[in-house]
N, C-alpha and C. Protein backbone atom coordinates (compact mmCIF):
# COMPACT_ATOMS: atom_id res chain seq x y z
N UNK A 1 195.48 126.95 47.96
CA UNK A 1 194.11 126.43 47.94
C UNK A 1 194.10 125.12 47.17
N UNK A 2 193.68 123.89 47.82
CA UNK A 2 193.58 122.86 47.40
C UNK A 2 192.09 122.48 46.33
N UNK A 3 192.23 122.72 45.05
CA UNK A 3 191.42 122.45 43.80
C UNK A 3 191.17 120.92 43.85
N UNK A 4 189.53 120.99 44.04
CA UNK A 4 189.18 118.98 43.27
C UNK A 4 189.23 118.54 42.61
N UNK A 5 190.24 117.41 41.79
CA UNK A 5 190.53 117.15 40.73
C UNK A 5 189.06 116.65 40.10
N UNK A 6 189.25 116.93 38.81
CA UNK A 6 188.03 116.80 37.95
C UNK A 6 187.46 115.62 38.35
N UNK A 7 187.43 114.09 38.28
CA UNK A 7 186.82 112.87 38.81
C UNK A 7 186.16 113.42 40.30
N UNK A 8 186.99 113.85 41.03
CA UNK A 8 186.36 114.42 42.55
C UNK A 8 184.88 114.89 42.57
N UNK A 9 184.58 115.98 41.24
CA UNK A 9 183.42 116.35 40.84
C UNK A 9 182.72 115.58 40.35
N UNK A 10 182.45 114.42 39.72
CA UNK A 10 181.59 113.67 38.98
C UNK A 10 181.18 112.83 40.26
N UNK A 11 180.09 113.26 39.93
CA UNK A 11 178.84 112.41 41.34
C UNK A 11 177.80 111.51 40.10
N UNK A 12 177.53 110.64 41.75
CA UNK A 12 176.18 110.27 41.14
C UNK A 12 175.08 111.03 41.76
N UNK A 13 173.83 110.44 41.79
CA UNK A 13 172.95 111.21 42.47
C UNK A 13 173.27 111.52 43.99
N UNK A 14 173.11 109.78 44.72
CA UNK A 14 173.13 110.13 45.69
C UNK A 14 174.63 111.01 46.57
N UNK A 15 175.45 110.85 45.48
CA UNK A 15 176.91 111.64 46.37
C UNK A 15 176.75 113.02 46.08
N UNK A 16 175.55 113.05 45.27
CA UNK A 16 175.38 114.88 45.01
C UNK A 16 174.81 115.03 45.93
N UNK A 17 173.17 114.44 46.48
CA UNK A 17 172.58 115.03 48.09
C UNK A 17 173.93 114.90 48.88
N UNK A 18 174.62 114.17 49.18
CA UNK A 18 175.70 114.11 50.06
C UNK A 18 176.54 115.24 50.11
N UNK A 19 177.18 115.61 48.99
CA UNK A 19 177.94 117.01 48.74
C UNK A 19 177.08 118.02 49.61
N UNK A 20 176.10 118.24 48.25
CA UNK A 20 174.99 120.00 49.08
C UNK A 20 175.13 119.73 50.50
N UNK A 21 174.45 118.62 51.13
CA UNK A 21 174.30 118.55 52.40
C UNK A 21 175.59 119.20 53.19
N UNK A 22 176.48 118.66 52.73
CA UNK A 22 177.92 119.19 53.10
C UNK A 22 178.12 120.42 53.41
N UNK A 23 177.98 120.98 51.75
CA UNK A 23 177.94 122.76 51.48
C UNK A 23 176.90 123.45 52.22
N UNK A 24 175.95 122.69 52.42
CA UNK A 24 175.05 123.67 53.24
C UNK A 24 175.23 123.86 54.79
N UNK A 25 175.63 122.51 55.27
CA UNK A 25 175.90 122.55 56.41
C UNK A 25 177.42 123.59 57.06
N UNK A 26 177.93 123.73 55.78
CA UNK A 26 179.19 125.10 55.91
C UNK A 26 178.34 126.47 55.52
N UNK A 27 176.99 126.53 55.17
CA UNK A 27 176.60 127.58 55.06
C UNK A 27 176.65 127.98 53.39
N UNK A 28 176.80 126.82 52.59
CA UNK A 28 176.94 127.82 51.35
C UNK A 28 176.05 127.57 50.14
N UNK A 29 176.04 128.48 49.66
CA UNK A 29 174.56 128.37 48.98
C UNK A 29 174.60 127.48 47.43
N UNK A 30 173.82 126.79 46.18
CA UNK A 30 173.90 126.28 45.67
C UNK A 30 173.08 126.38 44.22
N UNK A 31 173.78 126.63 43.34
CA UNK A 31 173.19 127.06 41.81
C UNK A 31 173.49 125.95 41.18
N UNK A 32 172.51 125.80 40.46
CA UNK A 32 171.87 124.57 39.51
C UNK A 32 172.05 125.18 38.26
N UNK A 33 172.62 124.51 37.26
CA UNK A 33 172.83 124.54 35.66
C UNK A 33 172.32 123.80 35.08
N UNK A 34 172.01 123.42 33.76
CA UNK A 34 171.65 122.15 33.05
C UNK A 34 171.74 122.18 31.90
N UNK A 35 172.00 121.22 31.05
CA UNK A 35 171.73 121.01 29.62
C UNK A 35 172.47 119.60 28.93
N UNK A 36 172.44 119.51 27.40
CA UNK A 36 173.07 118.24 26.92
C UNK A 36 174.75 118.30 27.04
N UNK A 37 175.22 119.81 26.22
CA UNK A 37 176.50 120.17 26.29
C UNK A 37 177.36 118.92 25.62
N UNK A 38 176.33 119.11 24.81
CA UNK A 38 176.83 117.57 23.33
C UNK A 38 178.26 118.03 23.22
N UNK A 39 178.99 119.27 22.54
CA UNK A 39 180.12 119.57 22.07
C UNK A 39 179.79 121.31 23.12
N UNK A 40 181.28 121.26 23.98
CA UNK A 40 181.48 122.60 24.58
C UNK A 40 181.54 123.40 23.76
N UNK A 41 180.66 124.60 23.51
CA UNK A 41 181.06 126.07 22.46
C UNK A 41 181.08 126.93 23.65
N UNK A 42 181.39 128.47 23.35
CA UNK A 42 181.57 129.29 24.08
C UNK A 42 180.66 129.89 24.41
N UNK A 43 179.54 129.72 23.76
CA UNK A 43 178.35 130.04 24.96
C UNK A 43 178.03 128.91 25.99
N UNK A 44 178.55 128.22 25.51
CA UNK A 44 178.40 127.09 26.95
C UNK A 44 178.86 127.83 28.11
N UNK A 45 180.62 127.49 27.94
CA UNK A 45 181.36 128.23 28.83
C UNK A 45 180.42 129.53 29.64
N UNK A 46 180.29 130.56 28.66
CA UNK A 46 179.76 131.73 29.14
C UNK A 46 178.52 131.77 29.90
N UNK A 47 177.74 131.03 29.58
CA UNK A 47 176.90 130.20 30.30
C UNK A 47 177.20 130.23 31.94
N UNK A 48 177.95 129.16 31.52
CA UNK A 48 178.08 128.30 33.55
C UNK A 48 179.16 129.85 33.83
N UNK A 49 179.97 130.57 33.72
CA UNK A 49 180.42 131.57 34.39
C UNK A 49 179.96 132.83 35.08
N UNK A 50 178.66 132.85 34.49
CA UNK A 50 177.83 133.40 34.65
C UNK A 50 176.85 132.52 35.69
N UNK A 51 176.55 131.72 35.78
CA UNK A 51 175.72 130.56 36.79
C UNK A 51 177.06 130.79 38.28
N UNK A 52 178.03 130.63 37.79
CA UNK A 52 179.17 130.70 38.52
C UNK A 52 179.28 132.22 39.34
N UNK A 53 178.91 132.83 38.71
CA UNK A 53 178.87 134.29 39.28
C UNK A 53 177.68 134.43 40.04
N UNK A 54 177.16 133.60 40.01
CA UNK A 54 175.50 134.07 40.85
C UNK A 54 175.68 133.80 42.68
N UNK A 55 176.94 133.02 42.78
CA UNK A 55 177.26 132.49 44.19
C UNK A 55 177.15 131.24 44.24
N UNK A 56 177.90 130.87 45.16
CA UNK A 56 178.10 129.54 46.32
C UNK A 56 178.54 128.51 45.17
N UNK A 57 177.81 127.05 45.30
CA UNK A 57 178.64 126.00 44.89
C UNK A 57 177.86 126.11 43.26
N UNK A 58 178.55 125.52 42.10
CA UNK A 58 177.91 125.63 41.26
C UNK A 58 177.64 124.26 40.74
N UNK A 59 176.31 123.64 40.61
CA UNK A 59 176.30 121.93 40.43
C UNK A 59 175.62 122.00 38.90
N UNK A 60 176.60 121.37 37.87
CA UNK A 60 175.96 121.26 36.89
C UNK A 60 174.97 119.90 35.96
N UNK A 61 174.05 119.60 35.65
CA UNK A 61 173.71 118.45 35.43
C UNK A 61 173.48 118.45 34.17
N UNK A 62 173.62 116.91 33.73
CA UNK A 62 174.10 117.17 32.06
C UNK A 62 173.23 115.81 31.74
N UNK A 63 172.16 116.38 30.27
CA UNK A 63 171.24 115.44 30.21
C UNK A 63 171.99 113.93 29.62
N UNK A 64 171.51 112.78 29.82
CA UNK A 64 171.91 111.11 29.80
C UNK A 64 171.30 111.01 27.87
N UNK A 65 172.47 109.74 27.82
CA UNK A 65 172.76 110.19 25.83
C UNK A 65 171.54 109.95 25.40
N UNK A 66 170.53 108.81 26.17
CA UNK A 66 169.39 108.69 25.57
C UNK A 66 167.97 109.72 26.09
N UNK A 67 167.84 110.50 26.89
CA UNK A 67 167.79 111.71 27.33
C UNK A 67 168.25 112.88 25.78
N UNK A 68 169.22 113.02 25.64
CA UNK A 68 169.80 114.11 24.69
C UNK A 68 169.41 113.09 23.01
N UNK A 69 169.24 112.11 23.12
CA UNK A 69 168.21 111.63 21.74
C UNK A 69 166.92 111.85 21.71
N UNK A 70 166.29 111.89 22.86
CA UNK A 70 165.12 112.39 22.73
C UNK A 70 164.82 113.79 22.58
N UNK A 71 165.48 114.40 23.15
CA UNK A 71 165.55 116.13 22.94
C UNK A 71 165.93 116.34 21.49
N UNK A 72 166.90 115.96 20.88
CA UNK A 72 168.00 116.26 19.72
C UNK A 72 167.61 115.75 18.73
N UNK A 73 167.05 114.03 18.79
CA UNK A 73 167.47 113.48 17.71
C UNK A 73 168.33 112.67 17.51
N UNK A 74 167.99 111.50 16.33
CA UNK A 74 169.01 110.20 16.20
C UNK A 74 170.15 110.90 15.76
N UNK A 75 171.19 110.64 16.28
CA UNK A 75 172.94 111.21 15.82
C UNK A 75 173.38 111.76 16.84
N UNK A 76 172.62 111.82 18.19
CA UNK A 76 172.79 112.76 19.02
C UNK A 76 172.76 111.90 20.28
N UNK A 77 173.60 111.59 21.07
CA UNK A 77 175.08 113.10 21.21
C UNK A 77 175.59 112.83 20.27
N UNK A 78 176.45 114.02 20.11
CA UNK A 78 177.81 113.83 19.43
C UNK A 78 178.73 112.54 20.17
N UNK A 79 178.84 113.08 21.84
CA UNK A 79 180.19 112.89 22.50
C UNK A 79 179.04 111.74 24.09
N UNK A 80 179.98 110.58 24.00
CA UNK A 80 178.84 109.78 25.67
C UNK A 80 179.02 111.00 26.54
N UNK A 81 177.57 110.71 27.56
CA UNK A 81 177.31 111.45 28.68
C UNK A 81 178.78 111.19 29.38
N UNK A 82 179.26 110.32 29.92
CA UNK A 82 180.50 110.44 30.93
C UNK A 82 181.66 111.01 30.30
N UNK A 83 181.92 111.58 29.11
CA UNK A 83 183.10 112.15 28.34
C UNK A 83 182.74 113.95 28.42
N UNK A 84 181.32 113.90 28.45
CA UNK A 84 180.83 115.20 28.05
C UNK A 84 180.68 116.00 29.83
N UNK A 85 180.71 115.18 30.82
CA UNK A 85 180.48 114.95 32.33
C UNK A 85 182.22 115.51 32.77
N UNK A 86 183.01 114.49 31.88
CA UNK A 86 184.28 114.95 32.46
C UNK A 86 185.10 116.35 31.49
N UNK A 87 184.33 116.70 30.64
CA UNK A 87 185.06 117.86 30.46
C UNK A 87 184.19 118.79 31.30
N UNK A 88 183.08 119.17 31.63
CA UNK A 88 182.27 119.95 32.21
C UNK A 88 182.92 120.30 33.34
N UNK A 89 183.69 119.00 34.00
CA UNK A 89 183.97 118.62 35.71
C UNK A 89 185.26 119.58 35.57
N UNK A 90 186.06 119.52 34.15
CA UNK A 90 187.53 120.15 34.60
C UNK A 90 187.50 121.62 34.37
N UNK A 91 186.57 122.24 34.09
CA UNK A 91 185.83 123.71 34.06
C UNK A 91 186.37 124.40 35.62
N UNK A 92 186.96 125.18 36.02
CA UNK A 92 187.04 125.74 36.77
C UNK A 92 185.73 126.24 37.59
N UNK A 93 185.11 126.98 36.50
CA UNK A 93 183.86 127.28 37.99
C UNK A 93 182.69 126.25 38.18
N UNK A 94 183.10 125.03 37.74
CA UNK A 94 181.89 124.19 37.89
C UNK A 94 182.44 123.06 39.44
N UNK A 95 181.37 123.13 40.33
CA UNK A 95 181.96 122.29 41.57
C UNK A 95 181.37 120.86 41.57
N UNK A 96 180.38 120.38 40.77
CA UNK A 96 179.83 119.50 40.65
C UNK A 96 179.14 118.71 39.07
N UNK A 97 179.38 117.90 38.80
CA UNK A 97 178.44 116.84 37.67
C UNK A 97 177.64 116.00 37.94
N UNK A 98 176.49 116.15 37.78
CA UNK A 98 175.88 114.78 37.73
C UNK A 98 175.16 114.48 36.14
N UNK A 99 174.92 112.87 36.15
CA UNK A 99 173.89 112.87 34.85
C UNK A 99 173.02 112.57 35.26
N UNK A 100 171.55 113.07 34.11
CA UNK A 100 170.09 112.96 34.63
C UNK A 100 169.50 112.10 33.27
N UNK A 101 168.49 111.00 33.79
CA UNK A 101 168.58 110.60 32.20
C UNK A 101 166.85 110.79 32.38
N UNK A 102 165.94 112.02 33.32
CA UNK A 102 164.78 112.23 32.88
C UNK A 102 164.72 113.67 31.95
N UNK A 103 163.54 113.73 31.27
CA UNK A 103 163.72 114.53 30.05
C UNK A 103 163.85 116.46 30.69
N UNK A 104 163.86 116.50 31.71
CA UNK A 104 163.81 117.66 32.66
C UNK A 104 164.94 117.64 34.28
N UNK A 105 165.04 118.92 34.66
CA UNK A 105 166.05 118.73 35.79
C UNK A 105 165.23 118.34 37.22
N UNK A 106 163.44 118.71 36.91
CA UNK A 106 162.38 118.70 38.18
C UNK A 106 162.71 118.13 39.30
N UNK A 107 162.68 116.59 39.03
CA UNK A 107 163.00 115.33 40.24
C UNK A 107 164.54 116.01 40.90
N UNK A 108 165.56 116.23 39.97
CA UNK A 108 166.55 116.76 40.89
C UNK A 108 166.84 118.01 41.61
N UNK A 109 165.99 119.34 41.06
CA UNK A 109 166.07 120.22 42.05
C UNK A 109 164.94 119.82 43.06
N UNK A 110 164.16 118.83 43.39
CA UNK A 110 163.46 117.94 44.62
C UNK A 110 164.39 117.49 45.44
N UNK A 111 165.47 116.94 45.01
CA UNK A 111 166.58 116.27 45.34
C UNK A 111 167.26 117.22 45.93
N UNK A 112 167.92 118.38 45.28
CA UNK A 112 168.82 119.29 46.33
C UNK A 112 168.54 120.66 46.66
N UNK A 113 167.28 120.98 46.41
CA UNK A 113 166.52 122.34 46.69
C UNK A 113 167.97 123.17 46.01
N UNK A 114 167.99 123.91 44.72
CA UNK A 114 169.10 124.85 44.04
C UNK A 114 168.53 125.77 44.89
N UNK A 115 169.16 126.68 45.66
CA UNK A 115 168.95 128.13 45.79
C UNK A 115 168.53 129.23 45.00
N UNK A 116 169.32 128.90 43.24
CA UNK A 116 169.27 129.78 42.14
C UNK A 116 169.35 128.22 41.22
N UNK A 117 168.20 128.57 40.33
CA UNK A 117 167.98 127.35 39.05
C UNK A 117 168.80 128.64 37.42
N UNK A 118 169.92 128.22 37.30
CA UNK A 118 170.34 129.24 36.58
C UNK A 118 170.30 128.62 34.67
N UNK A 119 169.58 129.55 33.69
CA UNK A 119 168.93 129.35 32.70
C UNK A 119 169.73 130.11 31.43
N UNK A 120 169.77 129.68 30.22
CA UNK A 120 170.29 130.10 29.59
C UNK A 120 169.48 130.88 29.05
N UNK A 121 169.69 132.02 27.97
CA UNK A 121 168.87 133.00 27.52
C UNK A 121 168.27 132.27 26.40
N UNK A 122 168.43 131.05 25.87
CA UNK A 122 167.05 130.43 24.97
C UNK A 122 165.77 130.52 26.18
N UNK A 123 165.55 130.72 27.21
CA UNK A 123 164.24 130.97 27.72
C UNK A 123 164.19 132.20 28.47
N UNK A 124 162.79 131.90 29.04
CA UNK A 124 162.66 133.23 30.11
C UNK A 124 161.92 133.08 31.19
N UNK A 125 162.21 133.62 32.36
CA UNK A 125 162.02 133.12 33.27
C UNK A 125 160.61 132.37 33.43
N UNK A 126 159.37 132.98 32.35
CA UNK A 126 158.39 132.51 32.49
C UNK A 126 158.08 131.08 32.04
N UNK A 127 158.89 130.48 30.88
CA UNK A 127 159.37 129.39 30.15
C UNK A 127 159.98 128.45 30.93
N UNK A 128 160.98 128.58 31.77
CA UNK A 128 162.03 127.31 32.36
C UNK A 128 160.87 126.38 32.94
N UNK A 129 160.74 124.83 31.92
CA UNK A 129 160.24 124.47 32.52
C UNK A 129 159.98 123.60 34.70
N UNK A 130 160.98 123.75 35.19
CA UNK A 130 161.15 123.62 36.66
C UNK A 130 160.97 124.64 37.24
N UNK A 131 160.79 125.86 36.65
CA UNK A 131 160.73 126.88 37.54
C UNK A 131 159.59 127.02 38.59
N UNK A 132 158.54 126.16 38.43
CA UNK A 132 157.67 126.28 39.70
C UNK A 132 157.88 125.14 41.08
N UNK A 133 158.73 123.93 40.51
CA UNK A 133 159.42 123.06 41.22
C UNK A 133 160.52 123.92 42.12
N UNK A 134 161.21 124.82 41.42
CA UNK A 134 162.43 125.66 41.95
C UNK A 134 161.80 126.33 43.04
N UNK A 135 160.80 127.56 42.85
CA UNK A 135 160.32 128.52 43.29
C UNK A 135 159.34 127.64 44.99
N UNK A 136 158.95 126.23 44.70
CA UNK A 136 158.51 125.48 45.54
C UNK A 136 159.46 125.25 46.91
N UNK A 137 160.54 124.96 46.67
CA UNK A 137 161.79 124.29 47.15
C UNK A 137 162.25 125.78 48.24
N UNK A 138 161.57 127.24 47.36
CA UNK A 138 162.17 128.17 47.82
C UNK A 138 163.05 128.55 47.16
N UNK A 139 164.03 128.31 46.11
CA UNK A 139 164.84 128.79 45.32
C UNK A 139 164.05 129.73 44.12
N UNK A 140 165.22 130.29 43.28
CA UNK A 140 164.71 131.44 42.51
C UNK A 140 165.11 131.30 41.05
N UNK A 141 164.57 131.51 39.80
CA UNK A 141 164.98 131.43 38.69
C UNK A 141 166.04 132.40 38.26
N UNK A 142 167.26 132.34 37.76
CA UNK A 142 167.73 133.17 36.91
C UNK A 142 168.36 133.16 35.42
N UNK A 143 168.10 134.13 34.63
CA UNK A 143 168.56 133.82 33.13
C UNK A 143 169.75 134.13 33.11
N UNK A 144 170.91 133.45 32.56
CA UNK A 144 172.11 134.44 32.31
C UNK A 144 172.77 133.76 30.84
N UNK A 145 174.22 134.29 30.97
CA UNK A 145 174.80 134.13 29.52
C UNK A 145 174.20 134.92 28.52
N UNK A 146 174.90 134.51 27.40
CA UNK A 146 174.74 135.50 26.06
C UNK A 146 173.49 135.31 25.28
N UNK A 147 173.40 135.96 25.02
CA UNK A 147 172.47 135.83 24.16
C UNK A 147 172.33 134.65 23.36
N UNK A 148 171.26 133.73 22.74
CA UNK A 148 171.29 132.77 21.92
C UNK A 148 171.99 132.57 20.55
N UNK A 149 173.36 132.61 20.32
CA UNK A 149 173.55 132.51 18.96
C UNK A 149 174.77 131.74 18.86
N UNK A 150 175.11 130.58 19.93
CA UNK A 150 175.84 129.61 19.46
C UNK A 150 174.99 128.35 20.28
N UNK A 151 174.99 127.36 19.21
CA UNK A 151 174.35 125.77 19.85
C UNK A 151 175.39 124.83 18.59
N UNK A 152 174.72 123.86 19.42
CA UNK A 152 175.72 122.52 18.52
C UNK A 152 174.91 122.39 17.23
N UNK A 153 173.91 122.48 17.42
CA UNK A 153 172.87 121.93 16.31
C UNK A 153 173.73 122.88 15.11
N UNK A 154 173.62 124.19 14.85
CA UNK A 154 174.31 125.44 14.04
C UNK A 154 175.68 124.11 13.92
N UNK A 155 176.60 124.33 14.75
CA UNK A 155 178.00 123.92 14.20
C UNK A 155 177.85 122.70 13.56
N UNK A 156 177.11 121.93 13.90
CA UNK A 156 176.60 120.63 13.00
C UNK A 156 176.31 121.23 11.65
N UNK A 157 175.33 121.54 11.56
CA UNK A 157 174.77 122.02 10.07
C UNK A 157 175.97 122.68 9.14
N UNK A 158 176.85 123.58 9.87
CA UNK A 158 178.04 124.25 9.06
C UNK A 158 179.13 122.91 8.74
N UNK A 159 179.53 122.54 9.97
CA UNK A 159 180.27 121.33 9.28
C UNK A 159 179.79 120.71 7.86
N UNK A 160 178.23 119.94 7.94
CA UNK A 160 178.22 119.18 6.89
C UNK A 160 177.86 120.26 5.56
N UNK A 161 177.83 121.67 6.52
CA UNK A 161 177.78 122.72 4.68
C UNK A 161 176.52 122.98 4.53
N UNK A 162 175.37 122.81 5.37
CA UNK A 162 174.42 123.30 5.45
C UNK A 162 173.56 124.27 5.99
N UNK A 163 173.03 125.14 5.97
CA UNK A 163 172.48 126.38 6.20
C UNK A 163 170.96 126.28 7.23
C-alpha cells in the first residue's frame, strides 16, 4: 500500500475542496478535526485516532499563528502554523492539513460539507461552536478522545514552575 508522504497532505484550501471531491467521488466519507495543536501531547494524538476511527478520510485543520494569538494569547504559538501543519501531516491517521486563519472551522465545513465534525471532550455536543453549520451541510457532531486533562497551556505553566 502506497502511503502519502507527509507534504502530499498539506493542502491549501482550495486543493482540500479538490481532495474531498476526489474522496467522495470514490465514495468515501469525510471527518473534520480542528484545533491550534501549539505543541503535540497525547491527548492530541488520542484525539485525531479516535476522529480517525469514526471512518473515511480524516482532514485535520489547524488554527493560523495569528488565529491561535487570539484564542491563546501573546506567546502563542509556541511552534509556526506550517511546522505544527507538518507534524500533524506525518501522523498516520491523519489524510489531510489545512490552515484556517478564521477564529472558527464554520466557513470551512461550508467548504467541504464533513460528514462527522469530530470534537474533543473540552465540549459537548451542545457547545461545538459549528455544530449547526455541520448539522446544515447534513453532517453530524461527534465528541471523542479522553477526557480533558492534557493541553499546552498546563505544560506551559509546569515548565515555567507554575501551578
Amino acid at each position: 500500500m502506497n502511503l502519502p508522504s507527509t507534504k502530499e497532505k498539506l493542502l491549501n484550501r482550495d486543493q482540500l475542496r479538490q481532495r474531498v471531491d476526489q474522496w467522495r467521488r470514490r465514495g468515501e466519507k469525510i471527518t473534520l478535526a480542528n484545533g491550534c495543536f501549539d505543541l503535540l501531547h497525547v491527548g492530541h494524538v488520542r484525539y485525531l485516532a479516535a476522529a480517525k476511527r469514526l471512518g473515511g478520510r480524516l482532514v485535520v485543520a489547524i488554527n493560523s499563528d495569528e488565529s491561535v494569538r487570539a484564542l491563546k494569547g501573546e506567546g502563542r504559538p509556541l511552534m509556526p502554523a506550517h511546522e505544527r501543519a507538518e507534524i500533524l501531516a506525518a501522523l498516520t491517521d491523519v489524510d489531510a492539513v489545512v490552515i484556517f486563519a478564521e477564529p472558527d472551522v464554520m466557513t470551512l465545513v461550508g467548504e467541504i460539507r464533513p460528514d462527522i465534525h469530530a470534537k474533543g471532550t473540552d465540549y459537548t455536543r451542545d457547545t461545538v461552536p459549528e455544530r449547526e453549520a455541520v448539522v446544515a451541510c447534513g453532517g453530524r457532531v461527534v465528541i471523542v478522545g479522553d477526557p480533558k486533562e492534557h493541553s499546552v497551556t498546563d505544560l506551559i505553566r509546569k515548565l515555567l514552575g507554575q501551578r
